[in-house]
N, C-alpha and C. Protein backbone atom coordinates (compact mmCIF):
# COMPACT_ATOMS: atom_id res chain seq x y z
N UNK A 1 -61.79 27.05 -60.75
CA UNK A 1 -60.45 26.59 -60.51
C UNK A 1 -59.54 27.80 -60.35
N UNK A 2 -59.06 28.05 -59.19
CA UNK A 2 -57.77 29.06 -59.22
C UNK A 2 -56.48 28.51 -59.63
N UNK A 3 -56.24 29.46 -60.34
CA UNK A 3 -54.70 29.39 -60.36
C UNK A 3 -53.65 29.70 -59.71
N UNK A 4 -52.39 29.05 -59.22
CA UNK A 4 -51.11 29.59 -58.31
C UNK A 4 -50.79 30.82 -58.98
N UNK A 5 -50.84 31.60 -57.99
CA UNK A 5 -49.44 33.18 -58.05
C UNK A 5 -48.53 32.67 -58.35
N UNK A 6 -47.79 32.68 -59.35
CA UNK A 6 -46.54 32.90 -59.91
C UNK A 6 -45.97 34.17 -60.34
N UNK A 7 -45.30 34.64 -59.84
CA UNK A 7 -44.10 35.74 -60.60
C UNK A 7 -43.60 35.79 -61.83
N UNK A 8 -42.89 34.57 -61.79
CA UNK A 8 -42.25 33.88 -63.18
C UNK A 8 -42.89 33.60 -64.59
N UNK A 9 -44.80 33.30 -64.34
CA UNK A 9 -45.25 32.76 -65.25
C UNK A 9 -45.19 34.34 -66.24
N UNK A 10 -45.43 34.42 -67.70
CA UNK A 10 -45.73 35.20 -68.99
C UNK A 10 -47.07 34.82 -69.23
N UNK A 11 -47.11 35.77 -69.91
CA UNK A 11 -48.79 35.90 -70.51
C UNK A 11 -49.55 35.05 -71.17
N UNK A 12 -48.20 34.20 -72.03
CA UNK A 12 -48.64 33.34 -73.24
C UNK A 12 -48.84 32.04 -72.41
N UNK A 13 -48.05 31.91 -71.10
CA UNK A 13 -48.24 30.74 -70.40
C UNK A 13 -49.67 30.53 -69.74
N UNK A 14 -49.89 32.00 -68.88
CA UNK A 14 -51.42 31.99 -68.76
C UNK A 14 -52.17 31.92 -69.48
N UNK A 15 -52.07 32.21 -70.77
CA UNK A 15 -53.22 32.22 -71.92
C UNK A 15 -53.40 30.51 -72.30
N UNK A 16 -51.83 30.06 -72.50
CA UNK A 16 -51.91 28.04 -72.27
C UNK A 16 -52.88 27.40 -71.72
N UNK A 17 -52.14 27.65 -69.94
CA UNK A 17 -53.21 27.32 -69.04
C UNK A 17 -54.59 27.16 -68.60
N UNK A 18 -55.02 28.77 -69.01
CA UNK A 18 -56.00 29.04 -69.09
C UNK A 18 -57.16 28.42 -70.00
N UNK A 19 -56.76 28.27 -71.20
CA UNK A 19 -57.00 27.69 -72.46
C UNK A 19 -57.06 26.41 -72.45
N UNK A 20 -56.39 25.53 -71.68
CA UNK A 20 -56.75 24.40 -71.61
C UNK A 20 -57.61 23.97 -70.49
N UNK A 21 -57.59 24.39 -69.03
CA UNK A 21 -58.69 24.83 -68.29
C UNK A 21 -59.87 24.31 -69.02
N UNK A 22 -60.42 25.86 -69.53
CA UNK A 22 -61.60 26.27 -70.50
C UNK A 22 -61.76 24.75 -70.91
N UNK A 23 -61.06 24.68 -71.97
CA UNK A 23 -61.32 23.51 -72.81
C UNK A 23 -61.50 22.59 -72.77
N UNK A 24 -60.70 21.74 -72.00
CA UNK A 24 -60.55 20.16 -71.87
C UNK A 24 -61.49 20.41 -70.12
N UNK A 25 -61.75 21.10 -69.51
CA UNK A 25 -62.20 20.61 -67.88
C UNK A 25 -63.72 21.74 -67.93
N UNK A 26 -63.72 22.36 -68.92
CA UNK A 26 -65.06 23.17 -69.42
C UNK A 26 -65.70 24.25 -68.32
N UNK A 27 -64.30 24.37 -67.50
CA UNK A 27 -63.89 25.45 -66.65
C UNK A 27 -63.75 27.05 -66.90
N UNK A 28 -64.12 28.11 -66.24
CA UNK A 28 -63.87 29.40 -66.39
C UNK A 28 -62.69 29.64 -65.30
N UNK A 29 -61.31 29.82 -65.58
CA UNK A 29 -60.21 29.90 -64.49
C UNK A 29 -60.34 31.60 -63.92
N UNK A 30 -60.09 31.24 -62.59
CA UNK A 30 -59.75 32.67 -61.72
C UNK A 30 -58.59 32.69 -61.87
N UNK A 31 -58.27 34.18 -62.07
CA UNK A 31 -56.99 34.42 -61.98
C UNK A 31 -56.84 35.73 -60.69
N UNK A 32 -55.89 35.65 -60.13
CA UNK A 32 -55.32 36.47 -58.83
C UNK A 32 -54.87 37.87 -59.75
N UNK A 33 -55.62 38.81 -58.75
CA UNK A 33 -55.96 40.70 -59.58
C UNK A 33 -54.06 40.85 -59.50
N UNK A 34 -53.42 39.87 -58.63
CA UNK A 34 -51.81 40.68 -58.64
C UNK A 34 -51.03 40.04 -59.68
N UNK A 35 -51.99 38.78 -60.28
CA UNK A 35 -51.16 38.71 -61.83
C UNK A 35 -51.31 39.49 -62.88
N UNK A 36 -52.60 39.54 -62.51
CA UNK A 36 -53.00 40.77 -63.74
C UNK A 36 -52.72 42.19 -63.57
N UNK A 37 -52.08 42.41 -62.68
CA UNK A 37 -51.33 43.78 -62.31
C UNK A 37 -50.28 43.90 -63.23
N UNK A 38 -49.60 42.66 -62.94
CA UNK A 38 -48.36 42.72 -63.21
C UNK A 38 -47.92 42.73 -64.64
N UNK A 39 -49.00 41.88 -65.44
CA UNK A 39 -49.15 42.46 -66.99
C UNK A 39 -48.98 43.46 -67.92
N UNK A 40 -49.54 44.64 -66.97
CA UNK A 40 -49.83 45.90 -67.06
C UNK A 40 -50.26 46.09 -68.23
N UNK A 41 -50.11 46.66 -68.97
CA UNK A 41 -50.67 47.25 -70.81
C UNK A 41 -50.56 45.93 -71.36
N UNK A 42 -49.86 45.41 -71.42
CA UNK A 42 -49.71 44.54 -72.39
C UNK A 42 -51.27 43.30 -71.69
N UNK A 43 -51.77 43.55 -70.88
CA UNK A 43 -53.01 43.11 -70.64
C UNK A 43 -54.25 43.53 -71.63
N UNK A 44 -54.47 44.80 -71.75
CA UNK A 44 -55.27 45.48 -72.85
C UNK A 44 -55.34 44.94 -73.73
N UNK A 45 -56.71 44.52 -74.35
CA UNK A 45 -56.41 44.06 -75.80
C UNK A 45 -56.27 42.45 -76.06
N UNK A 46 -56.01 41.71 -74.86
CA UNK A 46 -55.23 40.58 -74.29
C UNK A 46 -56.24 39.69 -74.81
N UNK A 47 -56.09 38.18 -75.52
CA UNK A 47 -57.23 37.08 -75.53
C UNK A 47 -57.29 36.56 -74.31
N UNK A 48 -56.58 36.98 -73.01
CA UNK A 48 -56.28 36.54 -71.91
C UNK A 48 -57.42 37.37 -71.27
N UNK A 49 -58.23 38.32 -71.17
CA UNK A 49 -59.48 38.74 -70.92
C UNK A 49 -61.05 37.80 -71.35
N UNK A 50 -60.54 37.30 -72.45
CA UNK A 50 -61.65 36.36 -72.99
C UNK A 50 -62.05 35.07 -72.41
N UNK A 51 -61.21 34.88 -71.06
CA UNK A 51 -60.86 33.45 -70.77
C UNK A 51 -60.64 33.09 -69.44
N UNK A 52 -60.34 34.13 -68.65
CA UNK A 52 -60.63 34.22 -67.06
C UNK A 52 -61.45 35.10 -66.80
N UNK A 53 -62.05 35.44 -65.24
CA UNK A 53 -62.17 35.81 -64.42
C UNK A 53 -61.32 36.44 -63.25
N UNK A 54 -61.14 37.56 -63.22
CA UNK A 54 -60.19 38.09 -62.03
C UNK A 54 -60.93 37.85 -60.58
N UNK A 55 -59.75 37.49 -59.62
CA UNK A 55 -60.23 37.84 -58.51
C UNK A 55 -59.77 38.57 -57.49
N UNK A 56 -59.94 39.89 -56.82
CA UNK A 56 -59.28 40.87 -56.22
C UNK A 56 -59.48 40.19 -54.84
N UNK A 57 -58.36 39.98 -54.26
CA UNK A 57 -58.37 39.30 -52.80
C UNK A 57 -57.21 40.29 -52.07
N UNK A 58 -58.26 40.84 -50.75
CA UNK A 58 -56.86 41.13 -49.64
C UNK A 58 -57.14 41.56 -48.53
N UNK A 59 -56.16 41.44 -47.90
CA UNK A 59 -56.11 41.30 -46.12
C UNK A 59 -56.83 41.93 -45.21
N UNK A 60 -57.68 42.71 -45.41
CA UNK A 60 -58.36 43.83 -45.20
C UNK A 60 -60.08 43.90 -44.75
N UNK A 61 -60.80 45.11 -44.07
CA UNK A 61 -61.84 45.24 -44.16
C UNK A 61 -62.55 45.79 -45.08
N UNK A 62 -61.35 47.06 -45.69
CA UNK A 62 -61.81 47.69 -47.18
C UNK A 62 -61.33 47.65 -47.89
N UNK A 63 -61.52 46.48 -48.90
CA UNK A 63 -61.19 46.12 -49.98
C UNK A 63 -60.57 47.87 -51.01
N UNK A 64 -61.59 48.59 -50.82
CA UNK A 64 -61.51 50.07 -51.90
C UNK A 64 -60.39 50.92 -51.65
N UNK A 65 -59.61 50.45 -50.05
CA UNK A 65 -58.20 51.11 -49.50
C UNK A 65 -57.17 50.70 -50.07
N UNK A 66 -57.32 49.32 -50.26
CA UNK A 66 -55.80 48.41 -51.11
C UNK A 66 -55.88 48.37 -52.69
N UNK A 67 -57.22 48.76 -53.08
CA UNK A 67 -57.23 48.40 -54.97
C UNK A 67 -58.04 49.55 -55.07
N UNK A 68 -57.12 50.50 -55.94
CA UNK A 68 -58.00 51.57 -56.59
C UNK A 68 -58.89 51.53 -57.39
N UNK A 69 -59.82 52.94 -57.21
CA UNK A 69 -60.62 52.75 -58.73
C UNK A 69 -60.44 52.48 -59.62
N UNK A 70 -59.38 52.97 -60.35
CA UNK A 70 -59.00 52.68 -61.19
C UNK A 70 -58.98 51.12 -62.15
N UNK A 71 -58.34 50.59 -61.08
CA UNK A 71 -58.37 49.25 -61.39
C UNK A 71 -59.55 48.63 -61.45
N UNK A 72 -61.00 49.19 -60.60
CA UNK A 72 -62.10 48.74 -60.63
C UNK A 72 -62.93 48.88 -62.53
N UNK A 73 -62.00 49.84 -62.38
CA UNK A 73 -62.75 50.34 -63.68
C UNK A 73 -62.11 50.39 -64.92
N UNK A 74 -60.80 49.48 -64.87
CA UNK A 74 -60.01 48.68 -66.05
C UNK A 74 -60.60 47.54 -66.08
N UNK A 75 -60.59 46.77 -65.38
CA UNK A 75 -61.23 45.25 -65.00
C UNK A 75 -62.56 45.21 -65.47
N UNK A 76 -64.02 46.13 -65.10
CA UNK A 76 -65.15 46.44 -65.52
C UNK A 76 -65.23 46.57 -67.45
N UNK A 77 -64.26 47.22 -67.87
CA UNK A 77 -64.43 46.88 -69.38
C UNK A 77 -63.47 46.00 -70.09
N UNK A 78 -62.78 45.10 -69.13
CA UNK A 78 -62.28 44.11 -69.78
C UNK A 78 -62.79 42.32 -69.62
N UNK A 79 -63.62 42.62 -68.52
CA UNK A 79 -63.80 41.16 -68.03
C UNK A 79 -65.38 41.22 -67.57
N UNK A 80 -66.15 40.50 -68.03
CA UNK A 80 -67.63 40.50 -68.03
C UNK A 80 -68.11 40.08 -66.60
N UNK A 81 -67.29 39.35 -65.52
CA UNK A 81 -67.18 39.27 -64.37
C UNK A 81 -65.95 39.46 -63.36
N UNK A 82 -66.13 40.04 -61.56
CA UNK A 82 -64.83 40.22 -61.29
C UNK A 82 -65.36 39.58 -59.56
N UNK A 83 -64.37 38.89 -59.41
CA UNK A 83 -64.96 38.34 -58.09
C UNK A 83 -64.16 39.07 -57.22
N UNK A 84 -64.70 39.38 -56.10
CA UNK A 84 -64.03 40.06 -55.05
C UNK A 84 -64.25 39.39 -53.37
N UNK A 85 -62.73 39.53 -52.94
CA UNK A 85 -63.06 38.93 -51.49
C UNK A 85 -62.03 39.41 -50.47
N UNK A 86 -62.67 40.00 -49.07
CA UNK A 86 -61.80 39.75 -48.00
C UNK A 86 -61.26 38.79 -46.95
N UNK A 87 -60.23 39.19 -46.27
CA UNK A 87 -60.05 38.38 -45.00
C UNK A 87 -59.11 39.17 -44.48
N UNK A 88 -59.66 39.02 -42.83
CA UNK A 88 -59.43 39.74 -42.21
C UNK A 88 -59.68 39.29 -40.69
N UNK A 89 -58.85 39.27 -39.65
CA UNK A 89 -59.14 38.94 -38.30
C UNK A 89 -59.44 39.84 -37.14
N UNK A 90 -60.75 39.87 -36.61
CA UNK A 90 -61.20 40.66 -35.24
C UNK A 90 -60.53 39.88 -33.90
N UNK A 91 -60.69 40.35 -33.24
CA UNK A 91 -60.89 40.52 -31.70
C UNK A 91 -62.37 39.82 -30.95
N UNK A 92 -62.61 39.09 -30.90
CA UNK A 92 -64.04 39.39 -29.93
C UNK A 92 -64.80 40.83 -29.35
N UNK A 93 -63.90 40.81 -28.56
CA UNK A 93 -64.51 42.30 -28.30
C UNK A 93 -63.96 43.63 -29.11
N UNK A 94 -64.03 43.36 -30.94
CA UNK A 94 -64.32 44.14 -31.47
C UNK A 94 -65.57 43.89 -31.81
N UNK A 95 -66.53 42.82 -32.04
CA UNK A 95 -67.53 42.47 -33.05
C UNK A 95 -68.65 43.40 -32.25
């Protein structure tokens, strides 16, 4: 189950959400890598790691141009899985 991008939502709201997800629908929720950006530190440490799945999505052919290492390798010791995906539109006569 993904969850909507929100701006507005707080941590404790995702941790709600999330938490009831899990619970009552016996779901593992994705969450979008630009909410969890936006957390920043106060992500670390988070029961909000215990309970989603991130997923790094963007517009692109190389995913590794728009999301740094870094982030590959915050995500890697916080979350036991990380789903990753592009999209992106050719040409015909690029393929």
């Amino acid at each position: 189950m993904l969850l909507p991008s929100s701006h507005t939502r707080t941590h404790k709201q995702y941790f709600i959400i999330c938490t009831q997800v899990r619970d009552e629908l016996g779901m593992i929720p994705i969450i979008w890598d630009d909410m969890l950006r936006q957390q920043g530190p106060r992500l670390i440490g988070s029961e909000l790691t215990g309970i989603v799945e991130p997923m790094v999505w963007v517009y692109t052919d190389d995913i590794t141009r728009l999301v740094p290492h870094y982030i590959w390798h915050t995500y890697a010791s916080m979350f036991p899985n990380i789903w990753a995906a592009s999209a992106f539109k050719v040409h015909n006569h690029q393929l």
